[in-house]
Structures are given as C-alpha cells and as structure tokens.
C-alpha atoms as a PDB file:
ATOM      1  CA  UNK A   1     -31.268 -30.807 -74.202  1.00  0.00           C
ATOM      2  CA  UNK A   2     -34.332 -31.380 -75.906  1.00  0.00           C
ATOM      3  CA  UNK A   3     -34.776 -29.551 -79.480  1.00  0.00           C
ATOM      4  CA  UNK A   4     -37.746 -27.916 -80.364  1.00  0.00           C
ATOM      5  CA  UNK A   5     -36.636 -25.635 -83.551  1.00  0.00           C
ATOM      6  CA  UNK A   6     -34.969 -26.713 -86.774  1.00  0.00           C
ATOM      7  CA  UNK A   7     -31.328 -26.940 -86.904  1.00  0.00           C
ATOM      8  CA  UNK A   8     -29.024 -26.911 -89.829  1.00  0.00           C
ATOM      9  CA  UNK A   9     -25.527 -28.268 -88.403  1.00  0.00           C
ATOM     10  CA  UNK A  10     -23.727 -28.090 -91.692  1.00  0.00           C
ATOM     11  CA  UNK A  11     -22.439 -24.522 -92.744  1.00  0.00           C
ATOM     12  CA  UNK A  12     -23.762 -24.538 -96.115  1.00  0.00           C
ATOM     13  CA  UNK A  13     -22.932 -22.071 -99.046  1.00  0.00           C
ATOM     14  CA  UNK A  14     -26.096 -20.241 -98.178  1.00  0.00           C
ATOM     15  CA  UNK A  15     -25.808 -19.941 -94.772  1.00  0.00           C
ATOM     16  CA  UNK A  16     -22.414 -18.502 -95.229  1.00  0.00           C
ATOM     17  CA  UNK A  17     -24.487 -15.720 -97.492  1.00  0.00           C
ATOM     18  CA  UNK A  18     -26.549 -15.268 -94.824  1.00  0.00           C
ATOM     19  CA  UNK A  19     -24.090 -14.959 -92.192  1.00  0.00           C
ATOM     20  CA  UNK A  20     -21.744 -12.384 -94.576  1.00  0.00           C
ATOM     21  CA  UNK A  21     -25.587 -10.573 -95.036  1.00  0.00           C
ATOM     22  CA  UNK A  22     -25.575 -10.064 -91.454  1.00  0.00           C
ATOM     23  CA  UNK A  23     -21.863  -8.263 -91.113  1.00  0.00           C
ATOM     24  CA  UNK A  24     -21.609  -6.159 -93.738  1.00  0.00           C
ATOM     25  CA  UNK A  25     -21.882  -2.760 -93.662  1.00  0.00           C
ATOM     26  CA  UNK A  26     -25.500  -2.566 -93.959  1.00  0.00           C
ATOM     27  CA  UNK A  27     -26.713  -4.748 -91.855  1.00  0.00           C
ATOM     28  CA  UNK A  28     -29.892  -4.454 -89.880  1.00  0.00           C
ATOM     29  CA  UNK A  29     -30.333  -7.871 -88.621  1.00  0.00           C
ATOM     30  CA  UNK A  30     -27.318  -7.856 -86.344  1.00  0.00           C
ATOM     31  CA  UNK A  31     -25.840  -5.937 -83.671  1.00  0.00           C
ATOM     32  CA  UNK A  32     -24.209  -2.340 -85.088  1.00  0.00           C
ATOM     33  CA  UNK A  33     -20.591  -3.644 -86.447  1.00  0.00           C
ATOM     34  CA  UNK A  34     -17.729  -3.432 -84.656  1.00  0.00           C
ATOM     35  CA  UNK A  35     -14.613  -1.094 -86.694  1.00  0.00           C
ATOM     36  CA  UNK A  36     -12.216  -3.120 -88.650  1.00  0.00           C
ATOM     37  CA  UNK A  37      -9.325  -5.591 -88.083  1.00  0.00           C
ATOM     38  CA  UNK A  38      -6.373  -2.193 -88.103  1.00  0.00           C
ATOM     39  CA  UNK A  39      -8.662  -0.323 -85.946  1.00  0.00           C
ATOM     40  CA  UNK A  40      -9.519  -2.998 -83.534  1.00  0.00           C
ATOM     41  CA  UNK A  41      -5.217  -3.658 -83.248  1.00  0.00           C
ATOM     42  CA  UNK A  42      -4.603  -0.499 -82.507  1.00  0.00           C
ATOM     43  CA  UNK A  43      -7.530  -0.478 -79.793  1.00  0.00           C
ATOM     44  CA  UNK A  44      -6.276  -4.013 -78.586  1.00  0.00           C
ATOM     45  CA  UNK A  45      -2.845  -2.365 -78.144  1.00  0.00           C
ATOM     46  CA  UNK A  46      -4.488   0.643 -75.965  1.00  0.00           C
ATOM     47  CA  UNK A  47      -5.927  -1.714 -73.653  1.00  0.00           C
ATOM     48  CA  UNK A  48      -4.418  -2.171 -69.755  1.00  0.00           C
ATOM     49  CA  UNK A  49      -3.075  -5.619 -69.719  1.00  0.00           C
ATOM     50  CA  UNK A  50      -3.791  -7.058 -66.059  1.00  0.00           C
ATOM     51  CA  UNK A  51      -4.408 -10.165 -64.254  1.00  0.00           C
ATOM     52  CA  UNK A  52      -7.572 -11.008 -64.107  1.00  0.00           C
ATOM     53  CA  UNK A  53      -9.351 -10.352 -60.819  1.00  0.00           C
ATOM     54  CA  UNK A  54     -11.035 -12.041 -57.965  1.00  0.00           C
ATOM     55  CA  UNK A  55     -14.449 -13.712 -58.408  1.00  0.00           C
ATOM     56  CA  UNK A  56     -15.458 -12.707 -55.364  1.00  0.00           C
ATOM     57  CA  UNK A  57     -18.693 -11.113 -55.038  1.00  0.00           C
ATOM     58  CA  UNK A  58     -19.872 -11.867 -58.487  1.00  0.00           C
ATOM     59  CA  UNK A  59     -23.451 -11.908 -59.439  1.00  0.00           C
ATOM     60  CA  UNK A  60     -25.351 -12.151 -62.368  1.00  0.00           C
ATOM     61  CA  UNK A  61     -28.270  -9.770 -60.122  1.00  0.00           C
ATOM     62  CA  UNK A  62     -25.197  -7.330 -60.289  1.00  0.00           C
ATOM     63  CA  UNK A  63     -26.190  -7.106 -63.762  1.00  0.00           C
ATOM     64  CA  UNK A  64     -29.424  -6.063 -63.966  1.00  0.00           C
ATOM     65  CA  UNK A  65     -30.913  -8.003 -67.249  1.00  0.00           C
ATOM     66  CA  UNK A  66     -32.802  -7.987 -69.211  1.00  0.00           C
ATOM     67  CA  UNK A  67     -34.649  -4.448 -68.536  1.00  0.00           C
ATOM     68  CA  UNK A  68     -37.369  -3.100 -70.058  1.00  0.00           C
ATOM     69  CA  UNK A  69     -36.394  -1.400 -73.460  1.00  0.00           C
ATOM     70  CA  UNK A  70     -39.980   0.282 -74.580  1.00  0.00           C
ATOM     71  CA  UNK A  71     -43.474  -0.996 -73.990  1.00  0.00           C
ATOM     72  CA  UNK A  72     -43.634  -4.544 -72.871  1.00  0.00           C
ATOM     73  CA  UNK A  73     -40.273  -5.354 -74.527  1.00  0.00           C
ATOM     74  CA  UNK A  74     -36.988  -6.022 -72.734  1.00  0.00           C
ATOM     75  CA  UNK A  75     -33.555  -6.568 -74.283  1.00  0.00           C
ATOM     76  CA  UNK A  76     -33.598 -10.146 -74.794  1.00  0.00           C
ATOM     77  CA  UNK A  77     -36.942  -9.338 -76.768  1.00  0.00           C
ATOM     78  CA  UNK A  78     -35.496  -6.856 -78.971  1.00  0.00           C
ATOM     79  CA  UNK A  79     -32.649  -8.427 -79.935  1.00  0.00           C
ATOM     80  CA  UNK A  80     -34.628 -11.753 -81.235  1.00  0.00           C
ATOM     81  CA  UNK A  81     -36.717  -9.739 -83.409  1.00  0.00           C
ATOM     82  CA  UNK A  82     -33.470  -7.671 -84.268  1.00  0.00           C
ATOM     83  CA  UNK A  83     -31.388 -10.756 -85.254  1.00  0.00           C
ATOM     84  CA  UNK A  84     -34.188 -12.731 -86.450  1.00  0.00           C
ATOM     85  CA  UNK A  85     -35.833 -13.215 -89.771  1.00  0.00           C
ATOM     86  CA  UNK A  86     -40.018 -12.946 -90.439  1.00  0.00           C
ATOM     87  CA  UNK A  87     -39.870 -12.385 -86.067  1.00  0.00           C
ATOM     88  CA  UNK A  88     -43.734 -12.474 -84.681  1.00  0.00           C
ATOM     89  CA  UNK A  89     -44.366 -11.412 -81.632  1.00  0.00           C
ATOM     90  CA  UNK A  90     -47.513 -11.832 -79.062  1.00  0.00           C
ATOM     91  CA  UNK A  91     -49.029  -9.014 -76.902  1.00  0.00           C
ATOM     92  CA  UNK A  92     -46.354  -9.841 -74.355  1.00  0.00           C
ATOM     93  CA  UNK A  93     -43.738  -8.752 -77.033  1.00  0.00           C
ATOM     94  CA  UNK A  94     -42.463 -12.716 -76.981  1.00  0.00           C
ATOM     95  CA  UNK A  95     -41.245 -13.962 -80.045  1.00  0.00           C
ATOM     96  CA  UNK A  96     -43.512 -16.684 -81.055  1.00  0.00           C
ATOM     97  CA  UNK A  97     -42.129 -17.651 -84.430  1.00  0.00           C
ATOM     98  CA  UNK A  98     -39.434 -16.384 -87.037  1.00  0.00           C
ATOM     99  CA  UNK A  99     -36.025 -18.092 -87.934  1.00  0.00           C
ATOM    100  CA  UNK A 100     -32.654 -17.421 -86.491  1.00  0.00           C
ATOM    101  CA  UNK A 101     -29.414 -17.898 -87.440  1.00  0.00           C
ATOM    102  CA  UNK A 102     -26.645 -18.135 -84.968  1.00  0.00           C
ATOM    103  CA  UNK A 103     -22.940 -16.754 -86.132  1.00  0.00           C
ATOM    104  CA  UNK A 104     -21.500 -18.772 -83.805  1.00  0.00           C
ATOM    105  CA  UNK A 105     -21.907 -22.182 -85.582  1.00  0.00           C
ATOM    106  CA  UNK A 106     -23.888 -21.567 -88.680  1.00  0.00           C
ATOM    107  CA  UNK A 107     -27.188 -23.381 -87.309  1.00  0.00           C
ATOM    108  CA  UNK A 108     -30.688 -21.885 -87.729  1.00  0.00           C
ATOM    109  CA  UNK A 109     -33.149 -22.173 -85.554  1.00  0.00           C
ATOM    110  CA  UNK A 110     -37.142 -21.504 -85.758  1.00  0.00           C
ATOM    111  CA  UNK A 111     -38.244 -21.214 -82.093  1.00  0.00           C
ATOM    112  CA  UNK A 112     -36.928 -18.674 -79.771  1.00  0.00           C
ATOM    113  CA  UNK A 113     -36.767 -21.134 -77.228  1.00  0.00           C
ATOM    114  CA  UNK A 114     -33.034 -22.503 -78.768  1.00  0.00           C
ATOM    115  CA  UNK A 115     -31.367 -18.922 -78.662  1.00  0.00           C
ATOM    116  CA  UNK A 116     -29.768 -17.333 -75.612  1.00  0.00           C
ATOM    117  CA  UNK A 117     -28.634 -13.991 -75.524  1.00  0.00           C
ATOM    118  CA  UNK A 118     -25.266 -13.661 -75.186  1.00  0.00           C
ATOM    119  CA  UNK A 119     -22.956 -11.265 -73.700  1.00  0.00           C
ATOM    120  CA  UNK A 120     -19.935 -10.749 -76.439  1.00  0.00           C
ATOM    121  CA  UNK A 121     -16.905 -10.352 -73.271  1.00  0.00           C
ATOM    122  CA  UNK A 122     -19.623 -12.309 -70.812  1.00  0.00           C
ATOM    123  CA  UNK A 123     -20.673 -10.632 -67.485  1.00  0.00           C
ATOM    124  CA  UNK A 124     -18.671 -12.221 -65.088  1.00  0.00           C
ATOM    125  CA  UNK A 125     -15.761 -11.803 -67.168  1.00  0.00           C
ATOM    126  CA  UNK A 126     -16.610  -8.176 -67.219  1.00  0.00           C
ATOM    127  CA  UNK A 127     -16.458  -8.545 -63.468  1.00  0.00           C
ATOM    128  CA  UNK A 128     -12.960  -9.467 -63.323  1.00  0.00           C
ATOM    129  CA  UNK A 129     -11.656  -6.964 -65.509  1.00  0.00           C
ATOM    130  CA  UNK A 130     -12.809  -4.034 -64.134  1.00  0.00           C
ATOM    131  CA  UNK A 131     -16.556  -3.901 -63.841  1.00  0.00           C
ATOM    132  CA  UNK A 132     -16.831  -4.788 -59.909  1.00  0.00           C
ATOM    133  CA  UNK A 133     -15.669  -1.276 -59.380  1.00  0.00           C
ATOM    134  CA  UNK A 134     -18.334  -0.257 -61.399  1.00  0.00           C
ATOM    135  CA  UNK A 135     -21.787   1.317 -60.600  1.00  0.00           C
ATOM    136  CA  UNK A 136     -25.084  -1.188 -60.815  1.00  0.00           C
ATOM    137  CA  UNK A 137     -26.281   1.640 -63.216  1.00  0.00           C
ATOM    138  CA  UNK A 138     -22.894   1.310 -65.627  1.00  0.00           C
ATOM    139  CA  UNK A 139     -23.134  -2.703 -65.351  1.00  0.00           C
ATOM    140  CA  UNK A 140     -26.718  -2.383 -66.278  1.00  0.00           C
ATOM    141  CA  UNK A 141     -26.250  -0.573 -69.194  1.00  0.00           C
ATOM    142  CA  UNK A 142     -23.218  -3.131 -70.113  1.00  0.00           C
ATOM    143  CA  UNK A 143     -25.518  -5.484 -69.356  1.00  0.00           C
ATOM    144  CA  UNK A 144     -27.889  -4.602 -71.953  1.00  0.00           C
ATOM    145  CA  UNK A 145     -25.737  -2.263 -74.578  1.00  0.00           C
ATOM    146  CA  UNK A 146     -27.742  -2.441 -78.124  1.00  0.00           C
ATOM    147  CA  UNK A 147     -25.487   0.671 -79.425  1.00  0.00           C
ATOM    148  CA  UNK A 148     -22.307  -1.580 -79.596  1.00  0.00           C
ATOM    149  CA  UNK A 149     -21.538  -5.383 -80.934  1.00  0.00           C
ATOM    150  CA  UNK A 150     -22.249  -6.870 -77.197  1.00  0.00           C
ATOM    151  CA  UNK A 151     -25.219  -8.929 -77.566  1.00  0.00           C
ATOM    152  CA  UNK A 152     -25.933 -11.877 -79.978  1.00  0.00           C
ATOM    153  CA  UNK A 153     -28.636 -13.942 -80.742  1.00  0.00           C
ATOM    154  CA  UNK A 154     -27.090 -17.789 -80.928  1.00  0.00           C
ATOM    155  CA  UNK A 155     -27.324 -21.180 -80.414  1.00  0.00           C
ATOM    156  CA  UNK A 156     -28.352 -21.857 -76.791  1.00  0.00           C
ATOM    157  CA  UNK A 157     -25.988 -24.739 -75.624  1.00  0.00           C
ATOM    158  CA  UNK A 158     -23.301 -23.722 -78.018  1.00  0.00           C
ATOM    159  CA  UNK A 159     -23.188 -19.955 -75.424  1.00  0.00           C
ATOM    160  CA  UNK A 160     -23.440 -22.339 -72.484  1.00  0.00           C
ATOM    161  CA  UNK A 161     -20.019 -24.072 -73.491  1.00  0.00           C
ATOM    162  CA  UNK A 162     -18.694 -20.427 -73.770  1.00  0.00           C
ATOM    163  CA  UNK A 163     -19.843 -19.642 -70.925  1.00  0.00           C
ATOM    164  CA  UNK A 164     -17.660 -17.011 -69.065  1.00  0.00           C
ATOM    165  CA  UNK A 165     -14.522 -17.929 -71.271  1.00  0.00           C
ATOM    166  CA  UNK A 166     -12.206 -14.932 -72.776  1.00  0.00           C
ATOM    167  CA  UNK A 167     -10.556 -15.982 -76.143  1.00  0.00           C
ATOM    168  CA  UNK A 168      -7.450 -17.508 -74.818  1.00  0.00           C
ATOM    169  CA  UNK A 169     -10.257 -20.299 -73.514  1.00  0.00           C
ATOM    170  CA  UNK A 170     -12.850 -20.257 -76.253  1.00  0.00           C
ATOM    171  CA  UNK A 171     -13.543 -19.808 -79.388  1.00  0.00           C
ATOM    172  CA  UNK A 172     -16.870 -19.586 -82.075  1.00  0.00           C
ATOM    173  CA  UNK A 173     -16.768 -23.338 -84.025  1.00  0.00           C
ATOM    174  CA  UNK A 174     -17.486 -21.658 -87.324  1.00  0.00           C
ATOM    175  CA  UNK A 175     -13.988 -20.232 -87.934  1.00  0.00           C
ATOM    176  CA  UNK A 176     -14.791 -18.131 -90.442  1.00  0.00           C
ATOM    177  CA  UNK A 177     -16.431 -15.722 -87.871  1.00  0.00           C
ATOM    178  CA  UNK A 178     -13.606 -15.372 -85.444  1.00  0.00           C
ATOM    179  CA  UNK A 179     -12.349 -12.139 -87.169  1.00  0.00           C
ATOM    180  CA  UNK A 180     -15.774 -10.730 -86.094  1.00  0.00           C
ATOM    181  CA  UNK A 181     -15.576 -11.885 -83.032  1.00  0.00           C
ATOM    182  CA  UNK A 182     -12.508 -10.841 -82.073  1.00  0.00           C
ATOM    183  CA  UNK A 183     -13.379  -7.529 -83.650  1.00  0.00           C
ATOM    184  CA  UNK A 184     -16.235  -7.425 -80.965  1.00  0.00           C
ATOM    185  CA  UNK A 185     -14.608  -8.690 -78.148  1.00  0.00           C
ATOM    186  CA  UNK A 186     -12.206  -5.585 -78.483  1.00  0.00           C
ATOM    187  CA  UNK A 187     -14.514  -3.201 -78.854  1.00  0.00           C
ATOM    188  CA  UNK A 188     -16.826  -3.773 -76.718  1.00  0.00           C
ATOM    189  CA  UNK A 189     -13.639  -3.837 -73.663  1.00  0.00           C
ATOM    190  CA  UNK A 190     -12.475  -1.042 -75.572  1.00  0.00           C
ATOM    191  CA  UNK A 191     -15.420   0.961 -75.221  1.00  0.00           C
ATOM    192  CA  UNK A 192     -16.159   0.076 -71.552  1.00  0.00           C
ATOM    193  CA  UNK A 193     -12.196   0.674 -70.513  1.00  0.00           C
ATOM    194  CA  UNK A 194     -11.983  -2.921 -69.500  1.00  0.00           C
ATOM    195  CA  UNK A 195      -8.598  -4.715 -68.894  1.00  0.00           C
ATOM    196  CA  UNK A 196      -7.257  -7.707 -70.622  1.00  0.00           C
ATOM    197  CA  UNK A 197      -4.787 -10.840 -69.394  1.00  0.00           C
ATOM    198  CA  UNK A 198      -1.732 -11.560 -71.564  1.00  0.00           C
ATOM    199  CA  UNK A 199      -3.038 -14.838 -72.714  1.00  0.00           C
ATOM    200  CA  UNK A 200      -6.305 -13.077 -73.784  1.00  0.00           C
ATOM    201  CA  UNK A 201      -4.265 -10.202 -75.868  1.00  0.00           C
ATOM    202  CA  UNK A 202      -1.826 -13.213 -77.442  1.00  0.00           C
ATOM    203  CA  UNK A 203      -5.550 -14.635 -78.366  1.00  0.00           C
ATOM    204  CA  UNK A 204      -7.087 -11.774 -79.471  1.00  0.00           C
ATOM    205  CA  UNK A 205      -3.776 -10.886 -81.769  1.00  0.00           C
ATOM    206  CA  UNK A 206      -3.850 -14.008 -83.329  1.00  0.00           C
ATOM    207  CA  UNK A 207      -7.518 -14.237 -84.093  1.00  0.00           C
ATOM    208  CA  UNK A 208      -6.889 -10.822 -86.036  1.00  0.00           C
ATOM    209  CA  UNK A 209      -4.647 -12.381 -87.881  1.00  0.00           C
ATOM    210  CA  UNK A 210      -6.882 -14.690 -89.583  1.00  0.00           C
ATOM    211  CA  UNK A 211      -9.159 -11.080 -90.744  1.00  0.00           C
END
C-alpha cells in the first residue's frame, strides 16, 4: 500500500509520552477511558461465555456507519480531529492535515488518508456474539459509540490485519498497550451485554495480567 503520511516505526521514548498522554485520566485526544484492570476482571467475569455464532447474514450495511454526528461531520470525521493533533478541516468537515498517532503500533501519521477507524470488539465480531439479534438502530449506535472506548484512530493496514479477530486471535504489536486494550475490549462487550468464547476470556485474562 502506497504511503502518503510520515511514519515513525520505532516506538521511541517520546512517542511512548505521547501515547501515556493519550490514556491518562485527562485525556482529550482519545476515546473516554475505559475503568481499570480490577474493574474490567470483575466485568470480564460477568460476561456470558458462549460459542461464537453463525456468520450468516452478516453485513457491514447492518451497521449503519459512519452517520452524520452534527453539521457536515460524521463519526469517522470526529474522531480524526478527536484523536489527532493541530487537525484542519475543509468545508466538508475532512481532515486535510494534522498528525496522528496510532496506539496500536506507536507510528504517526500526517495525512488522514493512513488511519482507519476502528471498531475496538469489530462489527462482525459483534455479530456473532449477540448483535444479529439486535435492532439496526442498537447496531448503529454500536456502530458509531463516541461515549465509550469503541473507536480508534490507527494505522490503516495494521486494523486490516486485525480485522474481525477477538484477542485469542490478535493482538496490538506495541505491547505496552495491551492492558488498554483489553481494558476496552471488555468494556465495550460489557456495556453492550455481548458474549464471549472461552479462548477469548483465557485471552482477555491474561492480557490483564500484564496491567
């Protein structure tokens, strides 16, 4: 895939700075944080463990994404200027410079064009834990869920390798955020009353560990 933003593939001291700037307590330029490693056990404990369900009848267009949020904006929009740093924007509300830097694997990036969006506990994993029962309003609203630690701005090919994985499958490269990730993961299933596999809640319980 052809770059056209900056990257920085080492994880340097400063990027870790940035990166602990971005989940602590006060931070603006990430998604709200999810509660702490004891809280997140005991959620992890509450949660239904299940086989995963059927694929069958997936669709992303099941999910409606990325919807309007005010004005011209739409999710995707307002979580690149949320997550970014010195974000400008045209008339359209597209983000036409600013830098980014992706949790996932400690690059930065300085055009929009190299982050995706990603769903924490992806959609189609959603799907087979619980959300095909689900209303197109609720998955909409999972879909695009600012008020919780659901969506991150991050390296485009690195969420494409992700891609509908659960933590048993995949995990961030930059180890020192899979506390926080694992954190989210469980919240975010925690919030929306999804189920989890064994291998997934073995995962998850490790991953805590390392908080």
């Amino acid at each position: 895939m052809k770059r056209t933003g900056i990257a920085v593939t080492a994880f340097t001291a400063a990027a870790a700075t940035t990166v602990a700037a971005l989940l602590g307590p006060a931070a603006t330029a990430a998604p709200p944080p999810p509660p702490g490693a004891s809280e997140a056990a005991q959620h992890l404990a509450a949660l239904t463990v299940a086989a995963e369900g059927s694929s069958t009848g997936y669709s992303r267009d099941k999910f409606p994404h990325w919807i309007t949020q005010s004005g011209t904006c739409n999710t995707r929009e307002v979580v690149l200027k949320r997550d970014g740093t010195n974000v400008q924007t045209d008339a359209a509300c597209a983000a036409v410079s600013g830098t980014w830097h992706s949790p996932y694997d400690g690059a930065t990036w300085t055009q929009a064009s190299d982050i995706d969006i990603d769903h924490m506990v992806p959609l189609a994993e959603a799907w087979r834990s619980g959300a095909s029962s689900w209303t197109t309003s609720r998955r909409q609203a999972f879909a695009n869920d600012l008020s919780s630690s659901q969506l991150w701005a991050v390296t485009d090919n690195v969420n494409q390798a992700k891609g509908d994985k659960d933590p048993a499958e995949w995990t961030p490269p930059l180890s020192s955020f899979r506390c926080v990730y694992a954190r989210s993961w469980i919240d975010v299933k925690y919030r929306y009353g999804l189920t989890v596999d064994s291998a997934e809640k073995t995962a998850l319980n490790g991953l805590l560990g390392t908080c």
